[in-house]
C-alpha atoms as a PDB file:
ATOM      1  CA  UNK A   1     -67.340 115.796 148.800  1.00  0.00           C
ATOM      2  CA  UNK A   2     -68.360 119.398 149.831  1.00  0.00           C
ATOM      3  CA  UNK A   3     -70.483 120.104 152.571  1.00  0.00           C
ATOM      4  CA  UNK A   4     -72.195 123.199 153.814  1.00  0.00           C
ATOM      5  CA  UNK A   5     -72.791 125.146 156.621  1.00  0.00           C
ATOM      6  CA  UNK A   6     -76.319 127.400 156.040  1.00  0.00           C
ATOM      7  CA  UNK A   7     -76.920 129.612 158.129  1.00  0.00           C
ATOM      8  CA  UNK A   8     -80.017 131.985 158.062  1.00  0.00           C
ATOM      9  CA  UNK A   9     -82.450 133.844 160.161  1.00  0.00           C
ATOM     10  CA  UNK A  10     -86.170 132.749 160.260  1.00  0.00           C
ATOM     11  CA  UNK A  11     -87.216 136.079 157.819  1.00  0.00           C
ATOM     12  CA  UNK A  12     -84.865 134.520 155.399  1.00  0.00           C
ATOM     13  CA  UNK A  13     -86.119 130.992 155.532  1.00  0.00           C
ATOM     14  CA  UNK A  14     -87.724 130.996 151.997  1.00  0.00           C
ATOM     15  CA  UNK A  15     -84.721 132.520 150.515  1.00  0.00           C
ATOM     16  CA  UNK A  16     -82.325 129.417 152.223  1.00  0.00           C
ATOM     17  CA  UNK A  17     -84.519 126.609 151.780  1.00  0.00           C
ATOM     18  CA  UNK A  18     -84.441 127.624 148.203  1.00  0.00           C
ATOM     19  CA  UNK A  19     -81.140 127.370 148.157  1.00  0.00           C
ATOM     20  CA  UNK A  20     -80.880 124.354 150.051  1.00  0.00           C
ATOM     21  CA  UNK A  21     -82.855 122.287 147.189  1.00  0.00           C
ATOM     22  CA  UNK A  22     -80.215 123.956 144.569  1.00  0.00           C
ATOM     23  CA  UNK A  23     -76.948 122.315 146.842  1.00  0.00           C
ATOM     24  CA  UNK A  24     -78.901 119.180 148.032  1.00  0.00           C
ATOM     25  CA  UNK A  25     -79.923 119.105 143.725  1.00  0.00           C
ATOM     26  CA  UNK A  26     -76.299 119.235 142.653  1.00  0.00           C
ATOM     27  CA  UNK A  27     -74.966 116.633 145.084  1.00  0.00           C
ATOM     28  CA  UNK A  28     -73.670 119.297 148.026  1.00  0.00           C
ATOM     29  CA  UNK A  29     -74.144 117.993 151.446  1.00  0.00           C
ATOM     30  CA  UNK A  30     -76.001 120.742 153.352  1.00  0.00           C
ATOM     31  CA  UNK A  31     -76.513 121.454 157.071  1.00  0.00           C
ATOM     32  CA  UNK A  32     -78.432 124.064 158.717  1.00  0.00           C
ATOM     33  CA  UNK A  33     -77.112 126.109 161.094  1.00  0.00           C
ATOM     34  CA  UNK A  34     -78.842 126.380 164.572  1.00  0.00           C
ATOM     35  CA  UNK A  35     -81.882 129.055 165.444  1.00  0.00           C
ATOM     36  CA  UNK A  36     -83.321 130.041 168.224  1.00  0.00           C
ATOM     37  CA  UNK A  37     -83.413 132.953 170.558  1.00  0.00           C
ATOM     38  CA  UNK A  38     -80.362 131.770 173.018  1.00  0.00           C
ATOM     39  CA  UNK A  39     -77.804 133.590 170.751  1.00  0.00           C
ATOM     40  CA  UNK A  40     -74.796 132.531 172.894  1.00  0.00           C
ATOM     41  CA  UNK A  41     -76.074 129.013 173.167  1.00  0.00           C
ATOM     42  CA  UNK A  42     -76.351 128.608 169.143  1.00  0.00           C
ATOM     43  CA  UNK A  43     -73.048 129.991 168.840  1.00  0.00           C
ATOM     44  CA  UNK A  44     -71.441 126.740 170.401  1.00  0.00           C
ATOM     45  CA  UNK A  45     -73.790 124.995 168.321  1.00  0.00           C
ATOM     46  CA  UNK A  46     -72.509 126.766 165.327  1.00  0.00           C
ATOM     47  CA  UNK A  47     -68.528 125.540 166.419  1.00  0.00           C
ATOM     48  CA  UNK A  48     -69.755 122.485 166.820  1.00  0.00           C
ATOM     49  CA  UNK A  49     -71.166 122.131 163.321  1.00  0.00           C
ATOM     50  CA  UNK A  50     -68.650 124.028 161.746  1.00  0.00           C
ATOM     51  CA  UNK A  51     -66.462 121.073 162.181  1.00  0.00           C
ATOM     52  CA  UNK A  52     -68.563 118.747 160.085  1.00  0.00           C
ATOM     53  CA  UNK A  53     -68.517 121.108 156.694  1.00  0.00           C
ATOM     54  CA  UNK A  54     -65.674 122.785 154.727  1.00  0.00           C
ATOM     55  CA  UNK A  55     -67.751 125.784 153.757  1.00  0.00           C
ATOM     56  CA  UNK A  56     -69.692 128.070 155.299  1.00  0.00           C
ATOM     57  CA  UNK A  57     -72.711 130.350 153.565  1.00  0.00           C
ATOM     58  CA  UNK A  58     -74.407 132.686 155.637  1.00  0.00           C
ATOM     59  CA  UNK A  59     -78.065 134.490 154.280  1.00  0.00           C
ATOM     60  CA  UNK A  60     -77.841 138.183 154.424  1.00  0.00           C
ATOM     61  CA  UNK A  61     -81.475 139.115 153.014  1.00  0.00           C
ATOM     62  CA  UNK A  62     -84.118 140.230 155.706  1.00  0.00           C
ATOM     63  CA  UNK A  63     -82.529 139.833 158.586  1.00  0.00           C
ATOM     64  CA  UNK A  64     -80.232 142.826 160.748  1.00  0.00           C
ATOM     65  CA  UNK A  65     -76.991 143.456 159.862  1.00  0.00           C
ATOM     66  CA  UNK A  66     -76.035 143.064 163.187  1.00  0.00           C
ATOM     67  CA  UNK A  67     -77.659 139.693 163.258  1.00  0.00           C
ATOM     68  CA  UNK A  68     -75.093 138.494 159.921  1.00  0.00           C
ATOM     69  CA  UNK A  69     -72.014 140.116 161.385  1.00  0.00           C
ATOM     70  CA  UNK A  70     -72.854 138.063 165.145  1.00  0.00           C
ATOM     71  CA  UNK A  71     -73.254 135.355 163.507  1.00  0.00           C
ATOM     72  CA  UNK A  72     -70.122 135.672 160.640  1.00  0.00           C
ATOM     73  CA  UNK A  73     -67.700 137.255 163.283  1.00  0.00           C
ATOM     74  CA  UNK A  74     -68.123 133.980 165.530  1.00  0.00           C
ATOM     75  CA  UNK A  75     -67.169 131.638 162.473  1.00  0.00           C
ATOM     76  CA  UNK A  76     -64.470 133.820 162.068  1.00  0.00           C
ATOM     77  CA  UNK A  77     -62.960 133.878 165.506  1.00  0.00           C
ATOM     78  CA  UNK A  78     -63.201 129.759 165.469  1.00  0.00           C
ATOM     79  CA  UNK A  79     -61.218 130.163 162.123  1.00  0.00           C
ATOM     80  CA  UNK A  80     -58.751 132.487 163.539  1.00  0.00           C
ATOM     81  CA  UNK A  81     -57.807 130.650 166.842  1.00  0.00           C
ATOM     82  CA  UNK A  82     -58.794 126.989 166.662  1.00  0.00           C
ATOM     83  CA  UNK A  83     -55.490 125.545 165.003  1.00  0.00           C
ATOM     84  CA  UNK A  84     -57.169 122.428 164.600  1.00  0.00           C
ATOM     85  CA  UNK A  85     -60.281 123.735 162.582  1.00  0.00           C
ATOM     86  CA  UNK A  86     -59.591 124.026 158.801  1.00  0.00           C
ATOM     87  CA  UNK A  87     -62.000 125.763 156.630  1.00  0.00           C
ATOM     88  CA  UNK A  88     -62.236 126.362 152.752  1.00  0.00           C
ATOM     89  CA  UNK A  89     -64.576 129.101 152.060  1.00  0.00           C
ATOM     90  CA  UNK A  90     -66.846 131.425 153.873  1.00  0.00           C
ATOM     91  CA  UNK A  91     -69.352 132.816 151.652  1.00  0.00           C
ATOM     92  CA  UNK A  92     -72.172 135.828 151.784  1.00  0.00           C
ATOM     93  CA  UNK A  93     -75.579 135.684 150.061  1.00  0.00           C
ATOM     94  CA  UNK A  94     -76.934 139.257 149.897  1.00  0.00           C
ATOM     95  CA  UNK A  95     -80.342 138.037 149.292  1.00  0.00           C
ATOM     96  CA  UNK A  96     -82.372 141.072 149.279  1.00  0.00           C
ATOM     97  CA  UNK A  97     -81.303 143.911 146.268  1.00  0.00           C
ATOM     98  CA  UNK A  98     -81.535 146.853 148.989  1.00  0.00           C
ATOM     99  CA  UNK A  99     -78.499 145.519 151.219  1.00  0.00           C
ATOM    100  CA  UNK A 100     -74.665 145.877 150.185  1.00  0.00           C
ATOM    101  CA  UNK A 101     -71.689 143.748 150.961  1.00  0.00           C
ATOM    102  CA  UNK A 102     -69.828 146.898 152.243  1.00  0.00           C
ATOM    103  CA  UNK A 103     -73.130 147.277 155.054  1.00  0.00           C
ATOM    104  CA  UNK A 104     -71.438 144.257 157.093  1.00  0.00           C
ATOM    105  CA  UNK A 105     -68.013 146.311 157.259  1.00  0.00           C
ATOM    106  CA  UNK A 106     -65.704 142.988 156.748  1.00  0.00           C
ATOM    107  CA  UNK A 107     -62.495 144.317 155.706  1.00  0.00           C
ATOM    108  CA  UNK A 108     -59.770 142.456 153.702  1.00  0.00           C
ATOM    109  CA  UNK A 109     -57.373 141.768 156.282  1.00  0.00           C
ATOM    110  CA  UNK A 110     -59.779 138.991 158.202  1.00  0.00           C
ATOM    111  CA  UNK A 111     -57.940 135.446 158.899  1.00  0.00           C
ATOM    112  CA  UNK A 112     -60.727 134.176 156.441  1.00  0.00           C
ATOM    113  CA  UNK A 113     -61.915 134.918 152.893  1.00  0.00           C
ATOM    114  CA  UNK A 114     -65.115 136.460 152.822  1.00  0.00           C
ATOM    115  CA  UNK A 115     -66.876 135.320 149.278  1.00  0.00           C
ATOM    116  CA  UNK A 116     -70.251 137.927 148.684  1.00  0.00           C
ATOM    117  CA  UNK A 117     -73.087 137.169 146.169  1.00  0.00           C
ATOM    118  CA  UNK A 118     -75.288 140.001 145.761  1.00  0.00           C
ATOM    119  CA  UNK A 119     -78.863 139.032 144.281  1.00  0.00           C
ATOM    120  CA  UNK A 120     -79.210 142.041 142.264  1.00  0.00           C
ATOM    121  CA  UNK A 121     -82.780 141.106 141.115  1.00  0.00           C
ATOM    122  CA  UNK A 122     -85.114 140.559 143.561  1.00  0.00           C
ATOM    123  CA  UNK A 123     -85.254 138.671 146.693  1.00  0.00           C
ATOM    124  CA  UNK A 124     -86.165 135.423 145.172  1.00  0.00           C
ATOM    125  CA  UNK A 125     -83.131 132.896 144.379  1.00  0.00           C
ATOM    126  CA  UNK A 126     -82.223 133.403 140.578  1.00  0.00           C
ATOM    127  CA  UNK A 127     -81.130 131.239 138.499  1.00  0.00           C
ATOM    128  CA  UNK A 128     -77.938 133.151 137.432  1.00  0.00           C
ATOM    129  CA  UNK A 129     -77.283 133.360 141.185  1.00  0.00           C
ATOM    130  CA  UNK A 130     -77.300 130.041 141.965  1.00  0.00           C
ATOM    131  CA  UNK A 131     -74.995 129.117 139.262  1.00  0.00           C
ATOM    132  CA  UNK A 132     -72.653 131.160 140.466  1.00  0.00           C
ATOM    133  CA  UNK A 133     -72.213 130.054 144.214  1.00  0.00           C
ATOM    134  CA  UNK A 134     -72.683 126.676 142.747  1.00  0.00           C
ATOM    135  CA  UNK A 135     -69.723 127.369 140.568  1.00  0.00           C
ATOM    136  CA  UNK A 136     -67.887 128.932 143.519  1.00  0.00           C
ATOM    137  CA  UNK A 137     -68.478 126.078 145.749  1.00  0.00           C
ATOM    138  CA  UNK A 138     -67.188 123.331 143.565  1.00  0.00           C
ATOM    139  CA  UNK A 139     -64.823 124.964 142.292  1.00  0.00           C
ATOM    140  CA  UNK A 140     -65.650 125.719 138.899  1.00  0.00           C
ATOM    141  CA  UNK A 141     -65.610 129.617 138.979  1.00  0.00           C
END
């Protein structure tokens, strides 16, 4: 079974719940990630949900940079130096046509695999794009 980690910032809610329906539609266990204004508070949060999902999508559409590299960076570290953590995929939705992967600044070298989607259209979920990180998440790609 796959399960999912979504993460997203309230200006991308739209966007995510979208794409919620799409992985709760084709049988993908999804959990949201935690919100809130106590950044360093959701961050535990976040490790402690991490450990119910094997992948991890994160929304990079109308929210800061800054807020999608916190928020990435802290799965990252848990990846890097919790031994007892194990975790398939980490994947990037650039949801909004104006952003870029290469905006984030994730290099290559990271302990974890950094998967982007770019929504080249518009920011409302295509079709095309959902097949794709559907296809990505099961597998299939």
């Amino acid at each position: 079974d796959i399960e999912v980690l979504l993460d997203f910032n309230f200006e991308d809610k739209n966007f995510a719940y979208d794409l919620e329906t799409a992985f709760n539609e084709n049988e993908i266990l999804c959990h949201r990630a935690p919100s809130g204004k106590n950044s360093l508070r959701n961050i535990d949060i976040l490790h402690d949900q991490m450990n119910k999902v094997n992948k991890l999508v994160f929304v990079y559409g109308h929210s800061s940079k800054d807020w999608v590299k916190e928020r990435v960076s802290a799965a990252i570290q848990k990846i890097a130096f919790d031994d007892s953590f194990t975790m398939e995929d980490i994947f990037i939705v650039v949801a909004n046509p104006q952003n870029k992967p290469d905006d984030l600044g994730f290099n290559k070298h990271l302990t974890a695999d950094i998967n982007f989607f770019e929504n080249s259209y518009n920011d409302k979920l295509s079709l095309e794009l959902v097949d794709n990180i559907l296809n990505n998440l099961t597998g299939n790609s």
